[in-house]
PDB file of N, CA and C in Angstrom:
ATOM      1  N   UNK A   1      32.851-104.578  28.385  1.00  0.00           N
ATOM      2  CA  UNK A   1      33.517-104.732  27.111  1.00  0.00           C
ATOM      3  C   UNK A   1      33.500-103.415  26.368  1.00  0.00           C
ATOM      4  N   UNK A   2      34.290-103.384  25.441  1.00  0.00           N
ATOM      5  CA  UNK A   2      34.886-101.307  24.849  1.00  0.00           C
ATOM      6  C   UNK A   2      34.381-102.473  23.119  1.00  0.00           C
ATOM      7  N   UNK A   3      33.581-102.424  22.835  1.00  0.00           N
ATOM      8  CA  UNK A   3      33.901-102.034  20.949  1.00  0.00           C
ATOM      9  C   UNK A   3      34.057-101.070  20.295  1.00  0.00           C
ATOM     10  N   UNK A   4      34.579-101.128  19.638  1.00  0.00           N
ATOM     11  CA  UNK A   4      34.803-100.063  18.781  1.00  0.00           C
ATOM     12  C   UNK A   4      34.155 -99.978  17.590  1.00  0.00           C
ATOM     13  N   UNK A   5      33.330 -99.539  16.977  1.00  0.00           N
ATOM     14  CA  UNK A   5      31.893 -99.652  15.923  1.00  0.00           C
ATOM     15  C   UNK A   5      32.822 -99.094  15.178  1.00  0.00           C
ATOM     16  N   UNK A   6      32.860 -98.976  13.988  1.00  0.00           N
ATOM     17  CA  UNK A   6      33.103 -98.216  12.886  1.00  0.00           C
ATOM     18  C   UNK A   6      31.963 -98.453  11.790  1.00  0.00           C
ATOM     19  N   UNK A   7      31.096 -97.466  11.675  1.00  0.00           N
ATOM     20  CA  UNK A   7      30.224 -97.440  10.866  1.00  0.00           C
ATOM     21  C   UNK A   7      30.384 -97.002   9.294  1.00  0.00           C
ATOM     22  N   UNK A   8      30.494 -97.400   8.409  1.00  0.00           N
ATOM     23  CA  UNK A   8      31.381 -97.635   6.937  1.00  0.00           C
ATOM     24  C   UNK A   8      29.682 -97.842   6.085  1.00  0.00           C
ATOM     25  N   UNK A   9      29.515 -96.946   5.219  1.00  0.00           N
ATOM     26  CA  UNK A   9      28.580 -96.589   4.534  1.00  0.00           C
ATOM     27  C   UNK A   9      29.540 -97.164   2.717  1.00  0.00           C
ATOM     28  N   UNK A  10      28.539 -98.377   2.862  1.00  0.00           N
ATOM     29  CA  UNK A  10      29.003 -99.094   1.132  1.00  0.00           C
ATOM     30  C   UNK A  10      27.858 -98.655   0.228  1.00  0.00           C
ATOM     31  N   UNK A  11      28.258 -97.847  -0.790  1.00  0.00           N
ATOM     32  CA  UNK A  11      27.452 -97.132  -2.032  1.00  0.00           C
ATOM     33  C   UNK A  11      26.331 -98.058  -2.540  1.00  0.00           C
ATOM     34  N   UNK A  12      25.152 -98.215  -2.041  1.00  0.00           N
ATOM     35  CA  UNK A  12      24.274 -98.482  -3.016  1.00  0.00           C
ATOM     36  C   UNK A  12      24.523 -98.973  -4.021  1.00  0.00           C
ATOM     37  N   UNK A  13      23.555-100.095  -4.644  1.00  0.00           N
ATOM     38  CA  UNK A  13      23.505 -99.931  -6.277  1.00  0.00           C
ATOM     39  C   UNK A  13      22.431 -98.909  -6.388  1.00  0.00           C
ATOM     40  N   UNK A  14      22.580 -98.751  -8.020  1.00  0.00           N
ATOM     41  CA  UNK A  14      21.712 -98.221  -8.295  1.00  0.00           C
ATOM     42  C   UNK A  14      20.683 -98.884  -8.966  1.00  0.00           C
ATOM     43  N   UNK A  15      19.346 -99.135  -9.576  1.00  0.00           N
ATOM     44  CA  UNK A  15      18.569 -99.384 -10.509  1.00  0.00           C
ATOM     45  C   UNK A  15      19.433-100.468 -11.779  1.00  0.00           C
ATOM     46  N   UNK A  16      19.860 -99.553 -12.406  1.00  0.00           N
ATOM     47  CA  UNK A  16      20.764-100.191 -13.826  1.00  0.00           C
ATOM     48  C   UNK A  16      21.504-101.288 -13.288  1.00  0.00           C
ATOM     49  N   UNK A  17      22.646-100.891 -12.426  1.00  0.00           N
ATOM     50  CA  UNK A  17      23.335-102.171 -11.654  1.00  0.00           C
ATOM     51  C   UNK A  17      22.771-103.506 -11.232  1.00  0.00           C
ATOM     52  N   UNK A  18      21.769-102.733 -10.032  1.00  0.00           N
ATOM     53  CA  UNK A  18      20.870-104.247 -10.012  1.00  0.00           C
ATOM     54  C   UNK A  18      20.106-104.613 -10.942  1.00  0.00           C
ATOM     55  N   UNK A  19      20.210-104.267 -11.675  1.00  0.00           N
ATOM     56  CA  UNK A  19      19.047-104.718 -12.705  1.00  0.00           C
ATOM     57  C   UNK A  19      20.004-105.785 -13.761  1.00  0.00           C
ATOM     58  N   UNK A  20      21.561-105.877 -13.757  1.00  0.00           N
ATOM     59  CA  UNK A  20      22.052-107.010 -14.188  1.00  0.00           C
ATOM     60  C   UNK A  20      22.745-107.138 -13.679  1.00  0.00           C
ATOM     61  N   UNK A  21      23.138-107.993 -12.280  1.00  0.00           N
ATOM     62  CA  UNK A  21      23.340-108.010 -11.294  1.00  0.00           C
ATOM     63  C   UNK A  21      23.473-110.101 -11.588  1.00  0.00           C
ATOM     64  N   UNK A  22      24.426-110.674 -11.466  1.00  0.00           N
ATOM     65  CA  UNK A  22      23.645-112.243 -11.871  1.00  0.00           C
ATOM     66  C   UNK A  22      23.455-112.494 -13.563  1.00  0.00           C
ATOM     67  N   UNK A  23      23.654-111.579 -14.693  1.00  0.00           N
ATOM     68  CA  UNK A  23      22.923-111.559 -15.782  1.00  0.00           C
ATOM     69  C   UNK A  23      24.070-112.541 -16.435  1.00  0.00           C
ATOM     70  N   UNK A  24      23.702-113.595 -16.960  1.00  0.00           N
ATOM     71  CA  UNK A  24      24.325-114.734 -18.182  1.00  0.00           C
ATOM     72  C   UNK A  24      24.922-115.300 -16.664  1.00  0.00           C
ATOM     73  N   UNK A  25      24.843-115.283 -15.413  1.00  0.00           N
ATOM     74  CA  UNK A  25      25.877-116.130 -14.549  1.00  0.00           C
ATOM     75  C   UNK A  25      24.273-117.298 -13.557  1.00  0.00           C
ATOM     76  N   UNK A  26      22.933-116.503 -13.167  1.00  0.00           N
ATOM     77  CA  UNK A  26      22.629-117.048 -12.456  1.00  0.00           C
ATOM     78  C   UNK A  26      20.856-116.840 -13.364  1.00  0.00           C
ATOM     79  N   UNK A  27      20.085-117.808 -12.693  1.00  0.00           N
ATOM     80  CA  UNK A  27      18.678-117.851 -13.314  1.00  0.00           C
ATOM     81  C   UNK A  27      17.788-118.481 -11.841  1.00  0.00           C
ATOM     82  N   UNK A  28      16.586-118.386 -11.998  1.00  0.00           N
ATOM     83  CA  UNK A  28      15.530-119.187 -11.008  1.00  0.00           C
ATOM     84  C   UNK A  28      14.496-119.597 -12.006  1.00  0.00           C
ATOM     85  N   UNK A  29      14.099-120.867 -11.035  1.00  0.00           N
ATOM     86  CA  UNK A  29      13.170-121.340 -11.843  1.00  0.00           C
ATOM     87  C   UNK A  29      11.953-121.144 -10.219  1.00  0.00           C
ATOM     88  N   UNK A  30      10.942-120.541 -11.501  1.00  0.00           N
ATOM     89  CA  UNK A  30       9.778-120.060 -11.075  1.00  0.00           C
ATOM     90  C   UNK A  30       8.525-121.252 -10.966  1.00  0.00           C
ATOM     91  N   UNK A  31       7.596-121.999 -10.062  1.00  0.00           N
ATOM     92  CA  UNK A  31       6.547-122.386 -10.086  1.00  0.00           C
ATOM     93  C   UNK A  31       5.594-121.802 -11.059  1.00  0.00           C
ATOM     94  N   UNK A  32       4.501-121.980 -11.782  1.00  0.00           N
ATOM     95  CA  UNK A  32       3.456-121.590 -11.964  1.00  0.00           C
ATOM     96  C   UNK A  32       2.253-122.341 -12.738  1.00  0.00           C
ATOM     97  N   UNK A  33       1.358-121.588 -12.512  1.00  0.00           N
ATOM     98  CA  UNK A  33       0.353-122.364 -13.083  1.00  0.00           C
ATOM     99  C   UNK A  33       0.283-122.126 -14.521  1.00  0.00           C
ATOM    100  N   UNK A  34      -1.041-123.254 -15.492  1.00  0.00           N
ATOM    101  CA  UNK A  34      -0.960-122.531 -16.999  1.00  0.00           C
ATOM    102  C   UNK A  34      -1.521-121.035 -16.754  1.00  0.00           C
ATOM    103  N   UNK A  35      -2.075-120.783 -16.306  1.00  0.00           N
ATOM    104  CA  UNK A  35      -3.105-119.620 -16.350  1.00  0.00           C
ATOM    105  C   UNK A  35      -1.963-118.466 -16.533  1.00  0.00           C
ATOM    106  N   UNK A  36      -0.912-118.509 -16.249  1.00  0.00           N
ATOM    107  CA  UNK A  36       0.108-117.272 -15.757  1.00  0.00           C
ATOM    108  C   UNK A  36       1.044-117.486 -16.733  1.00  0.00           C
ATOM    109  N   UNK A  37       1.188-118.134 -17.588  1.00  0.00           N
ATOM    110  CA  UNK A  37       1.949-118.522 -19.336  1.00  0.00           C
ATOM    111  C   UNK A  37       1.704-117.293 -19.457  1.00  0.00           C
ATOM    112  N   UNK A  38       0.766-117.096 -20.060  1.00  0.00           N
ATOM    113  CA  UNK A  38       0.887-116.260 -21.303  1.00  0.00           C
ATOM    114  C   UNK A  38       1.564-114.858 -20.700  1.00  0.00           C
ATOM    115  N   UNK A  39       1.083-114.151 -19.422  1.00  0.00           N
ATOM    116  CA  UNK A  39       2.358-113.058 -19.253  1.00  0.00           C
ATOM    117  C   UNK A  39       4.061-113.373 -19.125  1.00  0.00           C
ATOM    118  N   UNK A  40       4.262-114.182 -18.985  1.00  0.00           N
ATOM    119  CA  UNK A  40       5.679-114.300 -19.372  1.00  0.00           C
ATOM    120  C   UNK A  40       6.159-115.069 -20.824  1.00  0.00           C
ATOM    121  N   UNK A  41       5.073-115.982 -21.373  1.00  0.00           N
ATOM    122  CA  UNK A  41       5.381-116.448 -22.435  1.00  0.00           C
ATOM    123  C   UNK A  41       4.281-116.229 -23.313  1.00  0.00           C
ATOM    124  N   UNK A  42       4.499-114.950 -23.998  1.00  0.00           N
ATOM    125  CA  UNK A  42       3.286-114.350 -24.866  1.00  0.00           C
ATOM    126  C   UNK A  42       2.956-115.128 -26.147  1.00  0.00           C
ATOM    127  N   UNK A  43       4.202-115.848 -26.491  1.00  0.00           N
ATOM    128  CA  UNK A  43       4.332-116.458 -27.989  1.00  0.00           C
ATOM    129  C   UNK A  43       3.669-118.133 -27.519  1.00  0.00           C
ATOM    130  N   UNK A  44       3.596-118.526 -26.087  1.00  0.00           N
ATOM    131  CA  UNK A  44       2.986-120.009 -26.236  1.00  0.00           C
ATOM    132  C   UNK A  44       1.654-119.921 -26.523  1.00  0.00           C
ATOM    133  N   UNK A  45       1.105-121.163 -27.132  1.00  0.00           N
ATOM    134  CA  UNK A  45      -0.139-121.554 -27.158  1.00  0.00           C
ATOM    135  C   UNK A  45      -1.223-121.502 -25.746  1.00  0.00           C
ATOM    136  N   UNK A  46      -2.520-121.265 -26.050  1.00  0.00           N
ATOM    137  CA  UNK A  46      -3.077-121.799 -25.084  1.00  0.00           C
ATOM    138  C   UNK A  46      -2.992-122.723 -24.341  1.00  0.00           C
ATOM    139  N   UNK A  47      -2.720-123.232 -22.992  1.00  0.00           N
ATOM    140  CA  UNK A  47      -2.535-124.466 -22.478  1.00  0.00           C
ATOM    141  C   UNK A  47      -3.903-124.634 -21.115  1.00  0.00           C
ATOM    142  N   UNK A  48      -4.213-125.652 -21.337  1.00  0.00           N
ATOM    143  CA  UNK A  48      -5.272-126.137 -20.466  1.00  0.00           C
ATOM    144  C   UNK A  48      -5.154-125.630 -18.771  1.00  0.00           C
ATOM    145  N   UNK A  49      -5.838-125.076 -18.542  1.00  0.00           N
ATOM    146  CA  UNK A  49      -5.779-124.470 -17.138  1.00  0.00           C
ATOM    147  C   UNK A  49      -5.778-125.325 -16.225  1.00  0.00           C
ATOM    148  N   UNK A  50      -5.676-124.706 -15.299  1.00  0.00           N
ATOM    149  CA  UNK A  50      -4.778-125.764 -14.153  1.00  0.00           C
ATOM    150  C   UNK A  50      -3.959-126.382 -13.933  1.00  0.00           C
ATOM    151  N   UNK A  51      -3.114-126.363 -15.164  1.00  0.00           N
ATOM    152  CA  UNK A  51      -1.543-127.331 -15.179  1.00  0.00           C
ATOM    153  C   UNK A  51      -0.780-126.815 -14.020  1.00  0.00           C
ATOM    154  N   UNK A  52       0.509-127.373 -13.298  1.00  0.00           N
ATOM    155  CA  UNK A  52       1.440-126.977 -12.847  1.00  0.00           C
ATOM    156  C   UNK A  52       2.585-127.067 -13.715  1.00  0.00           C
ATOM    157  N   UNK A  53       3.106-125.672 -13.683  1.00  0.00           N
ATOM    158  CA  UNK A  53       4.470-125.682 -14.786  1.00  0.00           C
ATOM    159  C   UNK A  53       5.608-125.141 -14.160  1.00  0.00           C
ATOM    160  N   UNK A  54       6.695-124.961 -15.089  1.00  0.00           N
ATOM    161  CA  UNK A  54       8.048-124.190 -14.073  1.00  0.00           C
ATOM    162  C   UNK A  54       8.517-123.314 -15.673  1.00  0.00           C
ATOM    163  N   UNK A  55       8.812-122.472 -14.812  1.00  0.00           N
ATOM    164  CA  UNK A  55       9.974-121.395 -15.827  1.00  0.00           C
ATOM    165  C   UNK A  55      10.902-121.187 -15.068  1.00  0.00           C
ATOM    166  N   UNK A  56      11.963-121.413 -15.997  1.00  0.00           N
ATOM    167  CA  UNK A  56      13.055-120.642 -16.151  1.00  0.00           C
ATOM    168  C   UNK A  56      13.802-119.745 -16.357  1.00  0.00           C
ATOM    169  N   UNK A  57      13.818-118.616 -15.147  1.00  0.00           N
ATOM    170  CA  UNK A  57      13.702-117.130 -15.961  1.00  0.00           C
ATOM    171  C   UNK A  57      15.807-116.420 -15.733  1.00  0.00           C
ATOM    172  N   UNK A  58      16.226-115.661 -16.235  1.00  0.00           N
ATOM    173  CA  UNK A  58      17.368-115.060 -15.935  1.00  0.00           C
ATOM    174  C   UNK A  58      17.324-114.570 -14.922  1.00  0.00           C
ATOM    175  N   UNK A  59      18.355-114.227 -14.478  1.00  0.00           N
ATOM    176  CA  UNK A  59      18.749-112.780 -13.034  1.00  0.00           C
ATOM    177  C   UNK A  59      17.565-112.312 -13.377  1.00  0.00           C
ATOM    178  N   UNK A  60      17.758-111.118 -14.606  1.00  0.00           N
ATOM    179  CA  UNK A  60      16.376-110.567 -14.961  1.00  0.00           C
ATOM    180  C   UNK A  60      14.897-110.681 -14.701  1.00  0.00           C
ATOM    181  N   UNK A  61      14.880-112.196 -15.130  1.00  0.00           N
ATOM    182  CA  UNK A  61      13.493-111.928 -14.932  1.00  0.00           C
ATOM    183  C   UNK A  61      12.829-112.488 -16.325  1.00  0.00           C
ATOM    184  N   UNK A  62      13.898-112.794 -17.522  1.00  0.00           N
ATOM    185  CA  UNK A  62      13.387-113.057 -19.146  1.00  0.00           C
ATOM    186  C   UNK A  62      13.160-114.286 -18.937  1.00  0.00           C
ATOM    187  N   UNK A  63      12.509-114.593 -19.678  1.00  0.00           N
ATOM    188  CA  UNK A  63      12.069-116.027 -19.779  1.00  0.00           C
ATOM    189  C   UNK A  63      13.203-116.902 -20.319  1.00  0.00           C
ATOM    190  N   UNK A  64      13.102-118.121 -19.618  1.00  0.00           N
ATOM    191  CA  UNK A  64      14.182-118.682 -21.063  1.00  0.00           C
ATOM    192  C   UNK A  64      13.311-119.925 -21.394  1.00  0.00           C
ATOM    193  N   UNK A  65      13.068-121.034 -20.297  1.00  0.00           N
ATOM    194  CA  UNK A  65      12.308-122.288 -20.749  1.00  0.00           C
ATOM    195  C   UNK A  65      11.081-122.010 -20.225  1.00  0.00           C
ATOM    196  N   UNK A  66      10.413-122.957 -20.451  1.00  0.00           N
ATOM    197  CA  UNK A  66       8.716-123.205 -20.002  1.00  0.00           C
ATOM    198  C   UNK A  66       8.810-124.833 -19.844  1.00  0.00           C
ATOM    199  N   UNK A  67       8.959-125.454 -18.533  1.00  0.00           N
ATOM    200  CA  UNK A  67       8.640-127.195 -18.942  1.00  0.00           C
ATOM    201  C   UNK A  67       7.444-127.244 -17.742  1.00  0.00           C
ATOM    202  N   UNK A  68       6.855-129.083 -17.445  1.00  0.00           N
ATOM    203  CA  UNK A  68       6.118-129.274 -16.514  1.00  0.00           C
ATOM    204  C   UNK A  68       7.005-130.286 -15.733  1.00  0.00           C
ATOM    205  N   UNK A  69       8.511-130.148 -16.004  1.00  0.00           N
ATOM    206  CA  UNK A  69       9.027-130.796 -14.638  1.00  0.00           C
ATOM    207  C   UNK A  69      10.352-129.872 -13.879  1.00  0.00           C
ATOM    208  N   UNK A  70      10.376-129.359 -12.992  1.00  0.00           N
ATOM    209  CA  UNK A  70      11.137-129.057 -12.324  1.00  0.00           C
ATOM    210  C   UNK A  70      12.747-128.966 -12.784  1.00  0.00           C
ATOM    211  N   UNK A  71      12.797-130.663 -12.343  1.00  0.00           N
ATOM    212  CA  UNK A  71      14.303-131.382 -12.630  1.00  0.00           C
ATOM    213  C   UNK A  71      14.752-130.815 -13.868  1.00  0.00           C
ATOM    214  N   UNK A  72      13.466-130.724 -15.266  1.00  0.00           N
ATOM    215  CA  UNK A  72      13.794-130.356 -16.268  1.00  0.00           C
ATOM    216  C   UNK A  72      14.700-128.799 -16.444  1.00  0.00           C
ATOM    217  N   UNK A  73      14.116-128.348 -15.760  1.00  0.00           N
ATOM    218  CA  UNK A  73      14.548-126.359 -16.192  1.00  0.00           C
ATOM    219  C   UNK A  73      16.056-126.535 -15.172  1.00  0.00           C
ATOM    220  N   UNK A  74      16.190-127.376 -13.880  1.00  0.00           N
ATOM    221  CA  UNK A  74      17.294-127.085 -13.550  1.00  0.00           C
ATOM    222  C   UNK A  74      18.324-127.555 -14.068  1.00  0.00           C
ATOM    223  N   UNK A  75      17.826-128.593 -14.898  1.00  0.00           N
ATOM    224  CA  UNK A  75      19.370-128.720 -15.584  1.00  0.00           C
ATOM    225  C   UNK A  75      19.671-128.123 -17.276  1.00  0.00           C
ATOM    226  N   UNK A  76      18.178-127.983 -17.697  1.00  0.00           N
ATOM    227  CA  UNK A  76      18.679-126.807 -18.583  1.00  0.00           C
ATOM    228  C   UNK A  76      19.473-126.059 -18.086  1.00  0.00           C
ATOM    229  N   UNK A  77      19.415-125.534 -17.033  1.00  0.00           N
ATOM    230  CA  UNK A  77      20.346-123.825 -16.320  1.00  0.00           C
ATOM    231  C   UNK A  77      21.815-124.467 -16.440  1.00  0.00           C
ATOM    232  N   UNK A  78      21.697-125.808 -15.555  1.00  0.00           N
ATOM    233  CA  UNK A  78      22.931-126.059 -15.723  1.00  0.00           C
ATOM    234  C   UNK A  78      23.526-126.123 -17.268  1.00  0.00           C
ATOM    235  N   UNK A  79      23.178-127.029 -18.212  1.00  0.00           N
ATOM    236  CA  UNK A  79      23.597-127.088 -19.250  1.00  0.00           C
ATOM    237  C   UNK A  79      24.358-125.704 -20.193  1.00  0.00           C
ATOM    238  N   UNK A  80      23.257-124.958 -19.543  1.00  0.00           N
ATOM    239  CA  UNK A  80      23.986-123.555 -19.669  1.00  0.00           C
ATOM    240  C   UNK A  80      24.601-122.795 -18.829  1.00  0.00           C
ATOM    241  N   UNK A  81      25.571-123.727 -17.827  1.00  0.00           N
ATOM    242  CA  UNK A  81      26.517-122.305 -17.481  1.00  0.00           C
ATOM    243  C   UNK A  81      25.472-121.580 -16.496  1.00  0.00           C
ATOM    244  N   UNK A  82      24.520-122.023 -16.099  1.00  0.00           N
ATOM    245  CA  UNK A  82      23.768-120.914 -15.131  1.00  0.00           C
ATOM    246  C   UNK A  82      23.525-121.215 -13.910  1.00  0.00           C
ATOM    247  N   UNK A  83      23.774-120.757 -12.275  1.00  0.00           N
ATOM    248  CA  UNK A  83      23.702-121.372 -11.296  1.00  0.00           C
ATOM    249  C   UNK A  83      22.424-120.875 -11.119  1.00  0.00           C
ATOM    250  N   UNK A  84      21.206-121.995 -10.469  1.00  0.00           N
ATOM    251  CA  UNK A  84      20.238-122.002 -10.092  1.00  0.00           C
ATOM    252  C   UNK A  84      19.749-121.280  -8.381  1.00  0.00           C
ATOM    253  N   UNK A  85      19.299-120.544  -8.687  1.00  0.00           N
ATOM    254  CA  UNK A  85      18.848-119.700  -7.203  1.00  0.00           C
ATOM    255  C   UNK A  85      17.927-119.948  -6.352  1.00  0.00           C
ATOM    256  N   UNK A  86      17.920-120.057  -5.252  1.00  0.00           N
ATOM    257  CA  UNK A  86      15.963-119.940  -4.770  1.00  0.00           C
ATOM    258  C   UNK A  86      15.762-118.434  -4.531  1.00  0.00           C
ATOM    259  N   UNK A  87      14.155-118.633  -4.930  1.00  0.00           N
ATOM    260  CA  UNK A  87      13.145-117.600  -4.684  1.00  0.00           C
ATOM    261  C   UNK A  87      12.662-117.336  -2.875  1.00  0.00           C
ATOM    262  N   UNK A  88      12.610-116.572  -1.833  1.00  0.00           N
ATOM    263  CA  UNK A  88      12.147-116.661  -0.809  1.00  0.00           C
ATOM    264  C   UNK A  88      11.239-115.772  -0.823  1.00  0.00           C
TER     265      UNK A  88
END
């Protein structure tokens, strides 16, 4: 068999690009425990350790919700216009 390769070099993003890349279009919702609140949600209260919680964060990475059900944050996203991603 003859292929013919053509090797085609597509420009990088850069930093800035990916960095809103998805921004107001897509979000993930993140697992976590209470213990790990307060770095993404500096303004919540103390919450009893060991909870399992979920956030809802942008393309970015910003926070948007904090709940303890799943189902909950994905349809916040939806409600807003935001398609839900997985994390791998």
């Amino acid at each position: 068999m003859n292929f013919d390769i053509k090797n085609h070099t597509v420009p990088a993003l850069d930093v800035a690009e990916l960095a809103t890349l998805g921004l107001g279009q897509m979000a993930y919702v993140k697992p976590l425990e209470s213990d790990e609140v307060a770095r993404l949600f500096p303004q919540a209260p103390k919450l009893q350790p060991g909870m399992r919680l979920f956030a809802l964060l942008s393309a970015s990475g910003e926070p948007i919700l904090l709940t303890d059900n799943h189902e909950t944050a994905v349809a916040n996203a939806w409600a807003h216009d935001l398609t839900t991603v997985s994390l791998h």
